[in-house]
Protein backbone atom coordinates (compact mmCIF):
# COMPACT_ATOMS: atom_id res chain seq x y z
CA UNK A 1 -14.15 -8.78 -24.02
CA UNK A 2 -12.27 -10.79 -21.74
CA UNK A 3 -14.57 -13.06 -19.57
CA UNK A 4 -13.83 -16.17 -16.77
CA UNK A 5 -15.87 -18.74 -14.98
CA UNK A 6 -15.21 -18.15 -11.18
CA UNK A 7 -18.95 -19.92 -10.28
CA UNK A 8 -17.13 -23.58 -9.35
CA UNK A 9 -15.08 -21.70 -6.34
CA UNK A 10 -16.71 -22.32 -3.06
CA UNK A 11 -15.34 -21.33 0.42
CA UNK A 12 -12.28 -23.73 1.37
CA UNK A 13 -9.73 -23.90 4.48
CA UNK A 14 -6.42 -21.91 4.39
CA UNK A 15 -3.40 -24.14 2.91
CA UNK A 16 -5.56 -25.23 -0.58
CA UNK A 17 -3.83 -22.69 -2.24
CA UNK A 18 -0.55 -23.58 -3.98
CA UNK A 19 -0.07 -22.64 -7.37
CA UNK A 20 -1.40 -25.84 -9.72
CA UNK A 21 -0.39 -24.42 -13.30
CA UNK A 22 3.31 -26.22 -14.29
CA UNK A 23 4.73 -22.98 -15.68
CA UNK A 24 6.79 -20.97 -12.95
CA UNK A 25 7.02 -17.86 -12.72
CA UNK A 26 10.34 -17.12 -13.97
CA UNK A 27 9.23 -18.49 -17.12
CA UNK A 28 6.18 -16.09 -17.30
CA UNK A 29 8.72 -13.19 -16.72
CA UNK A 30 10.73 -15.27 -19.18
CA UNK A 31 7.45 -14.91 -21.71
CA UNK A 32 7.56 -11.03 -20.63
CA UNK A 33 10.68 -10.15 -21.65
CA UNK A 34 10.52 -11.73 -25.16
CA UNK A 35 7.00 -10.23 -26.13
CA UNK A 36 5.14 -13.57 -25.74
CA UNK A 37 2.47 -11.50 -24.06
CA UNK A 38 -0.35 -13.86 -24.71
CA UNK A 39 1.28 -17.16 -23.61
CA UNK A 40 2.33 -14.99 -20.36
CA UNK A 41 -1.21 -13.85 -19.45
CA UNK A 42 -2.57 -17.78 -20.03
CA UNK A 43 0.15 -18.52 -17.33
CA UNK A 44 -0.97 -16.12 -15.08
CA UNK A 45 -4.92 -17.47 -15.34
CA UNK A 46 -4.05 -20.20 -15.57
CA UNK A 47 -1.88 -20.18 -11.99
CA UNK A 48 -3.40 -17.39 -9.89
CA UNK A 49 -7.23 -17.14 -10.83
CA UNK A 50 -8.20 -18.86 -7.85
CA UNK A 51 -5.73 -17.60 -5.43
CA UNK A 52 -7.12 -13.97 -6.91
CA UNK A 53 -10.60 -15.06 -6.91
CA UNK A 54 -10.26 -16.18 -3.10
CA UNK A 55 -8.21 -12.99 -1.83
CA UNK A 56 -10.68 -11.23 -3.47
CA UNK A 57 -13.89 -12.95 -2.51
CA UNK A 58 -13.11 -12.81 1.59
CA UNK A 59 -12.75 -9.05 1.12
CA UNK A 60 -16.02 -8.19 -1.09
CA UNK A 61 -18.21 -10.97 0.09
CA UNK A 62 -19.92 -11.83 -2.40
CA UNK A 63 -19.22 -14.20 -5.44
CA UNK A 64 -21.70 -12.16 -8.27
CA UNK A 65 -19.41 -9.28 -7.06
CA UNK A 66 -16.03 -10.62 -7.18
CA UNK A 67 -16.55 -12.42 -10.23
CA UNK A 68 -17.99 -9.15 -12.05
CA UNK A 69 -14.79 -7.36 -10.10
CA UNK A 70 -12.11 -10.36 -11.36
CA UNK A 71 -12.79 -9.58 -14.89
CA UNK A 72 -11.58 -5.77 -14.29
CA UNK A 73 -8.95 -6.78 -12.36
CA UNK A 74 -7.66 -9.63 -15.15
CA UNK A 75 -7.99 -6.88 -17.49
CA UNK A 76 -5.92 -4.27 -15.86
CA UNK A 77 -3.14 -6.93 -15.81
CA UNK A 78 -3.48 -7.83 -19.11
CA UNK A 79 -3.23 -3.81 -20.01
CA UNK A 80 -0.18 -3.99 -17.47
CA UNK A 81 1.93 -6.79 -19.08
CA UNK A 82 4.20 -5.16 -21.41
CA UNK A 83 4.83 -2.69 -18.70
CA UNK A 84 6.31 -5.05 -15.92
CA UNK A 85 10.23 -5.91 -15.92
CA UNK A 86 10.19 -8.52 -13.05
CA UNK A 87 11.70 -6.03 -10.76
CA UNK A 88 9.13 -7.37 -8.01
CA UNK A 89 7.72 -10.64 -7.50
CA UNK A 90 4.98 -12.08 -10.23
CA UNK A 91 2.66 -12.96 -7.40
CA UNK A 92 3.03 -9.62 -5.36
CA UNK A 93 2.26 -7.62 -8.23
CA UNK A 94 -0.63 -9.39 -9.19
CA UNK A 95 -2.28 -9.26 -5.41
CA UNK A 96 -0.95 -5.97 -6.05
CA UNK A 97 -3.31 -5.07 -8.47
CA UNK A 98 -6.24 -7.07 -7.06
CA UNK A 99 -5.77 -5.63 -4.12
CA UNK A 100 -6.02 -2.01 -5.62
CA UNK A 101 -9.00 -2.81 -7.60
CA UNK A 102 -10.92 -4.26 -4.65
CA UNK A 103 -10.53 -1.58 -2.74
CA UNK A 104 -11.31 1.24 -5.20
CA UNK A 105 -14.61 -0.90 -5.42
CA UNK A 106 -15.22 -0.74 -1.81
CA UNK A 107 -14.65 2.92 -2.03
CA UNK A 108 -16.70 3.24 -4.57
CA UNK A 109 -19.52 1.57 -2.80
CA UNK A 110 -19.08 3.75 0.18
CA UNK A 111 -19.06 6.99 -1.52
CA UNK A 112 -22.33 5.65 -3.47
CA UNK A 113 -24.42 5.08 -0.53
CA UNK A 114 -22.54 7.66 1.88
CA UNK A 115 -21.39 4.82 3.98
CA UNK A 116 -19.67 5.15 7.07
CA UNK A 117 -16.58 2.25 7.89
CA UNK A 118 -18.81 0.74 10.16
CA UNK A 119 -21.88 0.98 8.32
CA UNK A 120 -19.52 -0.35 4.89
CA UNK A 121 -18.44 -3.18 7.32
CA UNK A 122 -21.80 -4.42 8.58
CA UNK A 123 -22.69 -4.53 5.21
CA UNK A 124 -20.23 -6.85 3.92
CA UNK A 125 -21.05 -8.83 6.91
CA UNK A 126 -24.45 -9.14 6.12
CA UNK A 127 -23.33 -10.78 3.01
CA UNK A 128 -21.73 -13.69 4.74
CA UNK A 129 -25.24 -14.84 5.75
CA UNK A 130 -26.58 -13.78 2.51
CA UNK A 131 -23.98 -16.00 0.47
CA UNK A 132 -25.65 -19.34 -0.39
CA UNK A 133 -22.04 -20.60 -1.61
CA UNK A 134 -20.58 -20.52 1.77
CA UNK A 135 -20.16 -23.79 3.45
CA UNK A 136 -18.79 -23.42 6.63
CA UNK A 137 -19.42 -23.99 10.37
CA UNK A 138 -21.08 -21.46 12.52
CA UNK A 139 -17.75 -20.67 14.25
CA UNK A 140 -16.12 -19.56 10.83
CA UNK A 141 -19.42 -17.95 9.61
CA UNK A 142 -18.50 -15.76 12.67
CA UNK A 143 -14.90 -15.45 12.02
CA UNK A 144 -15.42 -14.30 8.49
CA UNK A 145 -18.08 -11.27 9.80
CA UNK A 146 -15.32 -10.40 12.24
CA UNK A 147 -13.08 -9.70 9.92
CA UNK A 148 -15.56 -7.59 7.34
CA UNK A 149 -15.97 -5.19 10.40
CA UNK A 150 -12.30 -4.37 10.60
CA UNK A 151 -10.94 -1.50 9.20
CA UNK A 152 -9.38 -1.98 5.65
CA UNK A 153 -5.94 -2.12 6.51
CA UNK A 154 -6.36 -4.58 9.19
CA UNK A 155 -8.96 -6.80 7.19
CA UNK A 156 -5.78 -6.83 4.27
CA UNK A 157 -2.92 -7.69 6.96
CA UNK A 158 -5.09 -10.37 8.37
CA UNK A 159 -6.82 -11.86 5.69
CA UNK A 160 -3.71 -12.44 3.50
CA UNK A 161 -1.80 -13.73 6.42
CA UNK A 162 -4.03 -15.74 7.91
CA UNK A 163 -5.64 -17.38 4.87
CA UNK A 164 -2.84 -16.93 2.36
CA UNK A 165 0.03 -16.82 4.53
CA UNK A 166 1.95 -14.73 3.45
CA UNK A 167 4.95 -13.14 4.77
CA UNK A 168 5.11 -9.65 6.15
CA UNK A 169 7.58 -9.12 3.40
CA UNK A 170 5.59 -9.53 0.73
CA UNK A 171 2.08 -7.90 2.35
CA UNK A 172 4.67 -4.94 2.71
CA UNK A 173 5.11 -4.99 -1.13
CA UNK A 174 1.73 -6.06 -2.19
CA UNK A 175 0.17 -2.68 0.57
CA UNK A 176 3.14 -0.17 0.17
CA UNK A 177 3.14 -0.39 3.98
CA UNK A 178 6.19 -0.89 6.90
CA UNK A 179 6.34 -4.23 8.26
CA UNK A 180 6.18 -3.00 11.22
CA UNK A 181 2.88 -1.36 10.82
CA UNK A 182 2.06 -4.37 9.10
CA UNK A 183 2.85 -6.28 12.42
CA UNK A 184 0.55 -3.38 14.55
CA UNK A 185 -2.28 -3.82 12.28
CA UNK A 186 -2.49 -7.85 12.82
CA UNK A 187 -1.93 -7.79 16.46
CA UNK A 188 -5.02 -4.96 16.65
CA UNK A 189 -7.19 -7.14 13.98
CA UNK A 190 -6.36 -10.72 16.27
CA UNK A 191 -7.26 -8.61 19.26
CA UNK A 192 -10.45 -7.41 17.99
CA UNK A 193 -11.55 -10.83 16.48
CA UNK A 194 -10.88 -12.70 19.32
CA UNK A 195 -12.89 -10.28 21.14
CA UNK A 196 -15.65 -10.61 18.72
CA UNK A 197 -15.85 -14.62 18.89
CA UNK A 198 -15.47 -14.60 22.48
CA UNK A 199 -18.65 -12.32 23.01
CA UNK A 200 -20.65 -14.68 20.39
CA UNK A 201 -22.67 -17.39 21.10
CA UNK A 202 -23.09 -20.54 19.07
């Protein structure tokens, strides 16, 4: 069975996240399209398994979780390989896929323990405190429980444009969503997050 060692990721700032591996992504697609299925899928752990680990660590909360939930999601992809023809991006079919995955596990968890949104939400939350990986300041300890307590849609939107960066574009392709509704979502999850720090006290 596949397996990977997520345990040396801890917390970091946005803008740490640029792809490190030397082989593009044309020339995994490249590695696609001739059969080279294996030496494709290295690329791909290779360049994304932190980026993946990290998109979908801020949305579970907890690293025993994500790690467990990485080594579905890396084999999914690997079942998916022969099947993609580069008619989207590499990377937004991959956050694609992760993104899928994590939220069929938070789904999962909330049909398990008949848990409302909220109830769901202040659960990841809780994690936050619980995580003994996390090493940042009060004020993003804060931040992060702000955003577990948004609805799904606007915890996506805002955690992969705030912390990855992405373009609307691309969140559009990665979701299946307008960017316009893309737009709504982030203005609604700033609003409420700002709200949220402002009533806090540190």
């Amino acid at each position: 069975m596949l397996r990977f060692n997520f345990s040396v990721f801890l917390f970091k700032p946005r803008g740490l996240y640029e792809v490190k591996s030397m082989m593009l992504d044309e020339h995994i697609i490249n590695l696609c399209h001739k059969g080279e299925y294996e030496l494709a899928f290295n690329g791909i752990v290779q360049a994304y398994s932190e980026r993946l680990y990290w998109h979908v660590r801020r949305i579970i909360c907890s690293h025993e979780e994500t790690d467990d939930l990485m080594q579905d999601i890396f084999i999914k992809i690997w079942s998916a390989l022969p099947s993609f023809r580069g008619d989207s991006q590499l990377y937004t079919w991959l956050y694609r896929i992760a993104t899928n995955e994590t939220l069929n596990r938070l789904k999962k968890l909330q049909r398990e323990y008949a848990l409302s949104l909220e109830a769901a939400g202040n659960i990841l939350a809780a994690r936050i405190d619980e995580d003994p990986y996390f090493n940042g300041d009060a004020l993003q300890r804060e931040l992060h429980k702000a955003i577990q307590k948004l609805p799904d849609k606007q915890r996506l939107v805002f955690t992969m444009r705030y912390f990855d960066e992405m373009k609307y574009e691309d969140i559009a392709e990665i979701t299946d969503t307008s960017v316009g509704a893309l737009k709504a979502s982030y203005h609604h999850a700033y609003n409420k997050i700002k709200e949220a720090l402002e009533n806090t006290d540190f």
